[in-house]
C-alpha atoms as a PDB file:
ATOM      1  CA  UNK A   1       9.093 -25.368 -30.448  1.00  0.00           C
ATOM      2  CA  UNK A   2       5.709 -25.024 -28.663  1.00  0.00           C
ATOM      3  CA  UNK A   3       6.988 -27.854 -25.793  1.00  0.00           C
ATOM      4  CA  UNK A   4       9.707 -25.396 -25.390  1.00  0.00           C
ATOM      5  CA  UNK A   5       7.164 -22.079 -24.872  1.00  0.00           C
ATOM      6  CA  UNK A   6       5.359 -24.376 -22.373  1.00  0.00           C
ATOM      7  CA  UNK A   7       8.161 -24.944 -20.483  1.00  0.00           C
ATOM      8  CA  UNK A   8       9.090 -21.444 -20.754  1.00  0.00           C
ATOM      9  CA  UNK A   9       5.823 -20.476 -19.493  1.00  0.00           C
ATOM     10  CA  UNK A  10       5.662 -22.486 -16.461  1.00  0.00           C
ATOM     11  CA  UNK A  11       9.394 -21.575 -15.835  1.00  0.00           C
ATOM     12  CA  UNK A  12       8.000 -17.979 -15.255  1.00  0.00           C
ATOM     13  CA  UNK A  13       5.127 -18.720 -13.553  1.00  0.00           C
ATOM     14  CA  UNK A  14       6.844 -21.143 -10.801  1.00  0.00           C
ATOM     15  CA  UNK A  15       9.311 -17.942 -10.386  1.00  0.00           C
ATOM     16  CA  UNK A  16       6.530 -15.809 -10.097  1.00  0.00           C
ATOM     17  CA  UNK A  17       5.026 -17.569  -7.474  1.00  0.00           C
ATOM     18  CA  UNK A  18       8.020 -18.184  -5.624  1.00  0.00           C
ATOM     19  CA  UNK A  19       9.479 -14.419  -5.897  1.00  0.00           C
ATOM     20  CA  UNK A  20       5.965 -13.201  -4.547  1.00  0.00           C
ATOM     21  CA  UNK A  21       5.429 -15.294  -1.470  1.00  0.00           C
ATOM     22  CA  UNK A  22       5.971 -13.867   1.401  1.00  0.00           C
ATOM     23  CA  UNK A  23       9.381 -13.701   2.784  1.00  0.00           C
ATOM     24  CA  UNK A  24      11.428 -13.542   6.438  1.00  0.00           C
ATOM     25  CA  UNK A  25      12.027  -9.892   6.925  1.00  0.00           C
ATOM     26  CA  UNK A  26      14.915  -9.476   9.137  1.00  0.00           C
ATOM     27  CA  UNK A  27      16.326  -6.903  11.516  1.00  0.00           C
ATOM     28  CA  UNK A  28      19.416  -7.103  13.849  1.00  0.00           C
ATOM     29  CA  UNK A  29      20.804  -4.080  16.180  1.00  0.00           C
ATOM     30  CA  UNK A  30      23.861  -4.339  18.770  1.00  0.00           C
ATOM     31  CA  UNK A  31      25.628  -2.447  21.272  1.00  0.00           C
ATOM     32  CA  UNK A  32      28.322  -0.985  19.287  1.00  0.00           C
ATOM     33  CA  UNK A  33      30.676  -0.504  22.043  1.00  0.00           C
ATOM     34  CA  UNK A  34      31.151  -4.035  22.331  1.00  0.00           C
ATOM     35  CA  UNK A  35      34.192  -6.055  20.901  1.00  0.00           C
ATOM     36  CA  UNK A  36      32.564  -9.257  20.133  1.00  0.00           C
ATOM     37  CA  UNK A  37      36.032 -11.077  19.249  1.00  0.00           C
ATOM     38  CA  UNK A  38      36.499 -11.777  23.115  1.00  0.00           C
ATOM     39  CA  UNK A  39      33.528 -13.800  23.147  1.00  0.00           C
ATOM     40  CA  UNK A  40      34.380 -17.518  22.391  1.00  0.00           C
ATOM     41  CA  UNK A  41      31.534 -19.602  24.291  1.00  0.00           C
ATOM     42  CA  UNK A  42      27.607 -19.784  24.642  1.00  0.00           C
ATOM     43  CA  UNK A  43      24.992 -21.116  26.403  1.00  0.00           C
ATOM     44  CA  UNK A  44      21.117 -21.586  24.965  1.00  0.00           C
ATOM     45  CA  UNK A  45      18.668 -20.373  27.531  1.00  0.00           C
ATOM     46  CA  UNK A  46      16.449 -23.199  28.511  1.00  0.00           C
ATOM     47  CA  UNK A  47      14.011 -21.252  30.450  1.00  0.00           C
ATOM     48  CA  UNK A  48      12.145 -19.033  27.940  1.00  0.00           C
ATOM     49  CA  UNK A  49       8.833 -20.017  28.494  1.00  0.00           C
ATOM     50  CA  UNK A  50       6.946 -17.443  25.925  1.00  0.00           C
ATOM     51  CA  UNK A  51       9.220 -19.716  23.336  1.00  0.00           C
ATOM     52  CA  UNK A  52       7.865 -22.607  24.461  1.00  0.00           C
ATOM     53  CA  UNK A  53       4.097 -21.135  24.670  1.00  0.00           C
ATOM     54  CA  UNK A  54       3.729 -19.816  21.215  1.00  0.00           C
ATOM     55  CA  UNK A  55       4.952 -23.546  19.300  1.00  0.00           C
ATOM     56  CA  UNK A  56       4.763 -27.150  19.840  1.00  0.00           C
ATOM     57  CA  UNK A  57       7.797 -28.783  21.966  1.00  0.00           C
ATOM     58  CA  UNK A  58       8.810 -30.486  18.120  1.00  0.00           C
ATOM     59  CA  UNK A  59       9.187 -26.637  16.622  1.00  0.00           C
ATOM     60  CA  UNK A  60      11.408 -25.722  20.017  1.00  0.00           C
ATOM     61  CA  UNK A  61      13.590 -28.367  19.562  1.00  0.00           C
ATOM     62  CA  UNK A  62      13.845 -27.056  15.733  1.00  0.00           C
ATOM     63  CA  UNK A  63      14.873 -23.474  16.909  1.00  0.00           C
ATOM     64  CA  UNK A  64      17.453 -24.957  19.787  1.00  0.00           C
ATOM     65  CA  UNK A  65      19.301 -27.154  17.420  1.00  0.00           C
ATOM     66  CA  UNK A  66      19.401 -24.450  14.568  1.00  0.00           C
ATOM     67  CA  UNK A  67      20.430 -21.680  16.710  1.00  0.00           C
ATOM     68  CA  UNK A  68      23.248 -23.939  18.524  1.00  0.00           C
ATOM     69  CA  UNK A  69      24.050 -25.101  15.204  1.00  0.00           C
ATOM     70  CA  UNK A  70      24.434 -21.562  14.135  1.00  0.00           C
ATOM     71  CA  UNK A  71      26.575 -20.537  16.999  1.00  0.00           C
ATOM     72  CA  UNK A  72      29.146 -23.698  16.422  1.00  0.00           C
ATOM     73  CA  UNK A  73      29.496 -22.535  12.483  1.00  0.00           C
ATOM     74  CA  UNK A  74      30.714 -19.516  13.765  1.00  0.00           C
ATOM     75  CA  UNK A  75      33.542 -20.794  16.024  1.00  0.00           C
ATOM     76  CA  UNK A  76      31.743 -20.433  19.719  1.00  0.00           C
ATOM     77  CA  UNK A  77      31.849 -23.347  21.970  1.00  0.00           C
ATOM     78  CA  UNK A  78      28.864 -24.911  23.746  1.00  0.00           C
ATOM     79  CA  UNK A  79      29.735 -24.539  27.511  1.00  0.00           C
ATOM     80  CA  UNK A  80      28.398 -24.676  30.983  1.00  0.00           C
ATOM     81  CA  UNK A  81      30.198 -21.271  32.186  1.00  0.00           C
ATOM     82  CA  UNK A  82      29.662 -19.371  28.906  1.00  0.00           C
ATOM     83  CA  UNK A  83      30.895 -15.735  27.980  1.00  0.00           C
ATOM     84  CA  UNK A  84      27.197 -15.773  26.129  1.00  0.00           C
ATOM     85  CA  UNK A  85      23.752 -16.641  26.619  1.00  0.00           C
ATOM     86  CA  UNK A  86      21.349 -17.040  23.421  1.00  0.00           C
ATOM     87  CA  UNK A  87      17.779 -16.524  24.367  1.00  0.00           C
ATOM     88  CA  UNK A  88      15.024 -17.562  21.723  1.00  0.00           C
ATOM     89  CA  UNK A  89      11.304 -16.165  21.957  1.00  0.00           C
ATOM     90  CA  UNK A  90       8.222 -16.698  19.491  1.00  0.00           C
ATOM     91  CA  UNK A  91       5.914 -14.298  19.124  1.00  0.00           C
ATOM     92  CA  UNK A  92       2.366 -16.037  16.883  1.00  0.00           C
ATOM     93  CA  UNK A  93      -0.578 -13.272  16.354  1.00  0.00           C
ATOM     94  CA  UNK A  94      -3.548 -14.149  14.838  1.00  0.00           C
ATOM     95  CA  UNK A  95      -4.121 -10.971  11.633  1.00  0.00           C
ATOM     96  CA  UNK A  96      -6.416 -10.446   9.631  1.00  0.00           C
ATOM     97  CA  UNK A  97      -6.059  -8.102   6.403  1.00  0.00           C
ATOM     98  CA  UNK A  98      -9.218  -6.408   4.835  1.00  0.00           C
ATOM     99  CA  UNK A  99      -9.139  -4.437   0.807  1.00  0.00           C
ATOM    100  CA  UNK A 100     -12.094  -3.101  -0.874  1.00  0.00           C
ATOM    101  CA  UNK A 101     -12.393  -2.646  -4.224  1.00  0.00           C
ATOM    102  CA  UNK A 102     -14.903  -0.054  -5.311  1.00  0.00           C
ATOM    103  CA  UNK A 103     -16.768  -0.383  -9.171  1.00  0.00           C
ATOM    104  CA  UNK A 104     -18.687   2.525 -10.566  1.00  0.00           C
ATOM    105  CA  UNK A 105     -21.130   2.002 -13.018  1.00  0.00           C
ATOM    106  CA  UNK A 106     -23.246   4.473 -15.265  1.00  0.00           C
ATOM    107  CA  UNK A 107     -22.512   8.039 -17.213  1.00  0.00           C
ATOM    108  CA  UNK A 108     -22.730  11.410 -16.186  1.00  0.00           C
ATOM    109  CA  UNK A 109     -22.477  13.043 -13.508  1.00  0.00           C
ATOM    110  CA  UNK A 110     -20.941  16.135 -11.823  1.00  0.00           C
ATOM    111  CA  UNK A 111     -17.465  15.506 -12.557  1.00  0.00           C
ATOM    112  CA  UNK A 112     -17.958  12.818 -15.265  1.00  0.00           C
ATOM    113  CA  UNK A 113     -16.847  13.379 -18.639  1.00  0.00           C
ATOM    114  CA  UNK A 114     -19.234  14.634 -21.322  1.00  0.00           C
ATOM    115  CA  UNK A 115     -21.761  15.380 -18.536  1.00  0.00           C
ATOM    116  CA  UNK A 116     -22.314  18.493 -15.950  1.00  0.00           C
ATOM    117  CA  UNK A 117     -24.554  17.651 -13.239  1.00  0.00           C
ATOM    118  CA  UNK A 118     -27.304  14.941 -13.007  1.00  0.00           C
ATOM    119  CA  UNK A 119     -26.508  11.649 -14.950  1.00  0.00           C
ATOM    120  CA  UNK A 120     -26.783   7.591 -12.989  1.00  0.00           C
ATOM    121  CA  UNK A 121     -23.815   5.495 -11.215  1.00  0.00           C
ATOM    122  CA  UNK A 122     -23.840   3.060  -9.328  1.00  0.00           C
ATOM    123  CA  UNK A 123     -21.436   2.173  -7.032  1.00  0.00           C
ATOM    124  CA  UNK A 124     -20.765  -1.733  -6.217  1.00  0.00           C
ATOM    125  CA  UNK A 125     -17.970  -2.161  -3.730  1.00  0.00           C
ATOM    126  CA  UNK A 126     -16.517  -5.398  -2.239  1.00  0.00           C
ATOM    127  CA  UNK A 127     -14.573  -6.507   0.783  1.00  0.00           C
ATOM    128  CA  UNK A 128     -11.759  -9.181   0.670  1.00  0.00           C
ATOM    129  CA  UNK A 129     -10.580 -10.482   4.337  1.00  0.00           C
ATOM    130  CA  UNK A 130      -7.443 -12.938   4.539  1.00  0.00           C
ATOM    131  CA  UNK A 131      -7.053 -13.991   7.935  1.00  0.00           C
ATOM    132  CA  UNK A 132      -3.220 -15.212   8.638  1.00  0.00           C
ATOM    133  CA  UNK A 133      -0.379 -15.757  11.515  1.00  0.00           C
ATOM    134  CA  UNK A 134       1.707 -13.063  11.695  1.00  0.00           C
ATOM    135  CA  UNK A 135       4.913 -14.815  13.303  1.00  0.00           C
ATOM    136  CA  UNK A 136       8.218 -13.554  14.674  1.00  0.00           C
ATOM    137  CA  UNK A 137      11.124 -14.878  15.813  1.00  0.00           C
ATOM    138  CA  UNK A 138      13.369 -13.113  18.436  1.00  0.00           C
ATOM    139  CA  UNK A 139      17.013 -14.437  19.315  1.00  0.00           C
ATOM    140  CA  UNK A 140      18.569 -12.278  21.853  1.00  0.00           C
ATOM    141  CA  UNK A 141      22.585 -12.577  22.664  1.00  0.00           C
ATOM    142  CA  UNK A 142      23.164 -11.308  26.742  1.00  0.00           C
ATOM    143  CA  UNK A 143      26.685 -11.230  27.845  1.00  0.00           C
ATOM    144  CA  UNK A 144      26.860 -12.948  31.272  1.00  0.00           C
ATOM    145  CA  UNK A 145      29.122 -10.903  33.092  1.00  0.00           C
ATOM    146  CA  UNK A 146      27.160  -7.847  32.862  1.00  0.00           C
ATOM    147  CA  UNK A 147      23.980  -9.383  32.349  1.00  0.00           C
ATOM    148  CA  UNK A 148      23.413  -7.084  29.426  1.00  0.00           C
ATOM    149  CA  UNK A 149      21.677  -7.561  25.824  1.00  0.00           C
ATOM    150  CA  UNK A 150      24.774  -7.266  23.273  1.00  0.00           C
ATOM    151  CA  UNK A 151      23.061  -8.714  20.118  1.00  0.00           C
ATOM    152  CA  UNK A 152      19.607  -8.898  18.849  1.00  0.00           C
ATOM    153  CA  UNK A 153      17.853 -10.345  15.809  1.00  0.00           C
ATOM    154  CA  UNK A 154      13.972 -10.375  14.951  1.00  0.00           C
ATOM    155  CA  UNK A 155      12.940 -12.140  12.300  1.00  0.00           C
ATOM    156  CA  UNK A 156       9.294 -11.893  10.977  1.00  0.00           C
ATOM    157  CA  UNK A 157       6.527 -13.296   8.513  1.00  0.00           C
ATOM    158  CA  UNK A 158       3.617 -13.985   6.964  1.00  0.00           C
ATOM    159  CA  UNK A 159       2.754 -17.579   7.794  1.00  0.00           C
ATOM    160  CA  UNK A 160      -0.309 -18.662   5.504  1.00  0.00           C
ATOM    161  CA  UNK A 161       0.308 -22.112   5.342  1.00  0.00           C
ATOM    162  CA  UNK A 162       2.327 -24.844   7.520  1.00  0.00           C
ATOM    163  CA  UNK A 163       5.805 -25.556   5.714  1.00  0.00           C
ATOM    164  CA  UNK A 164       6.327 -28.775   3.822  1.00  0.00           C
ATOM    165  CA  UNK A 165       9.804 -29.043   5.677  1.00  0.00           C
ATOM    166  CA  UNK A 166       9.927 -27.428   9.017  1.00  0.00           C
ATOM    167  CA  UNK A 167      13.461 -28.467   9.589  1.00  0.00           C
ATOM    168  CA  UNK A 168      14.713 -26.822   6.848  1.00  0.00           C
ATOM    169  CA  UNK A 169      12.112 -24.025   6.773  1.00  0.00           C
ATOM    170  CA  UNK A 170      13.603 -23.086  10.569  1.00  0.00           C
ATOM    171  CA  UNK A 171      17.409 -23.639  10.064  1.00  0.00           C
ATOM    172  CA  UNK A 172      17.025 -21.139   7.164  1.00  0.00           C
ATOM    173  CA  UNK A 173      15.393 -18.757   9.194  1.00  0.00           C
ATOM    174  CA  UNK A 174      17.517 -18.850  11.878  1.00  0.00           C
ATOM    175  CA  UNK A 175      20.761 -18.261   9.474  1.00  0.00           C
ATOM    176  CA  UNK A 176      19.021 -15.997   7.680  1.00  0.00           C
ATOM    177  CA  UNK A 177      18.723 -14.337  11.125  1.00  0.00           C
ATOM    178  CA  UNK A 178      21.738 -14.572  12.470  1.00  0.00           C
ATOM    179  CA  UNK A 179      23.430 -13.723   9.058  1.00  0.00           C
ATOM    180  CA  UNK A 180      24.862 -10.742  10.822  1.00  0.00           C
ATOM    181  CA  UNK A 181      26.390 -11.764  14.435  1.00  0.00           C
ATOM    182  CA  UNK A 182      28.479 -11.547  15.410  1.00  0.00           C
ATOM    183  CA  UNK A 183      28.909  -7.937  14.101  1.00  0.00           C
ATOM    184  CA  UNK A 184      32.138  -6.805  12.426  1.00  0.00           C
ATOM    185  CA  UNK A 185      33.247 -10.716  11.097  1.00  0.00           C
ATOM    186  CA  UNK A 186      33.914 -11.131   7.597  1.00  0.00           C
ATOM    187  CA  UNK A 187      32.036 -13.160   5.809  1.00  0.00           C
END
């Protein structure tokens, strides 16, 4: 019985800790005029330089492959005179998030309880600074006849630590991302 209240416990602590990390918040918008069913082939920009600024040539190569791999799931064919082109940009800032927690101490006091005017406190407070990456991930879909942004998707997060798998880490994102295009498909 008390092997099976451990396990219990740490059950509900490991869910704990994994439903209170911090997770990809994601946010798509399109041009709603659009009918995206006459789209059937893309292109991946290989020019974005801010992209390839912001993370190592390994974590590029992550994003292309996941965001091709993406667009071939969802029926559109890799080509060299595309209806589409997919454009991928990372955006890394360095954060920094400051709390303080304020103690009082003593009795009394003006608006204390059991006490009108004069009485001691003390006040202690302390400061708590987390310094993190603050990341975002921006895939942009640009039709190429008119040259103009159809499809967007941002995804953004918290990045205190480095992943244990980055391949899976970024194919996740990048579905979790593109969950929604094209717009109007049933899932």
């Amino acid at each position: 019985m008390k092997q099976l209240f451990n396990f219990c416990s740490m059950l509900i602590a490991a869910l704990f800790m994994f439903s209170c990390g911090p997770s990809l918040k994601v946010t798509s918008d399109y041009d709603k005029s659009i009918d995206f069913q006459q789209y059937k082939s893309f292109s991946l920009d290989k020019s974005n330089d801010s992209a390839r600024q912001s993370v190592s040539s390994f974590n590029q190569e992550r994003i292309t492959n996941a965001v091709r791999s993406e667009m071939i799931k969802k029926s559109f064919q890799e080509s060299s005179s595309p209806d589409l082109i997919v454009h991928t940009a990372v955006i890394m800032k360095d954060m920094q998030s400051v709390t303080a927690n304020t103690n009082y101490y003593g009795y009394g006091g003006y608006y204390r309880p059991y006490g009108w005017g004069g009485g001691m406190s003390t006040a202690h407070t302390t400061y708590d600074v987390q310094n993190y990456k603050d990341g975002s991930l921006i895939i942009d879909v640009v039709d190429t006849k008119t040259q103009k942004l159809v499809w967007e998707g941002v995804g953004n997060k918290q990045i205190d630590k480095p992943s244990k798998d980055l391949d899976k880490a970024i194919s996740d994102a990048i579905a979790s991302i593109m969950e929604s295009f094209p717009p109007g498909k049933k899932k």
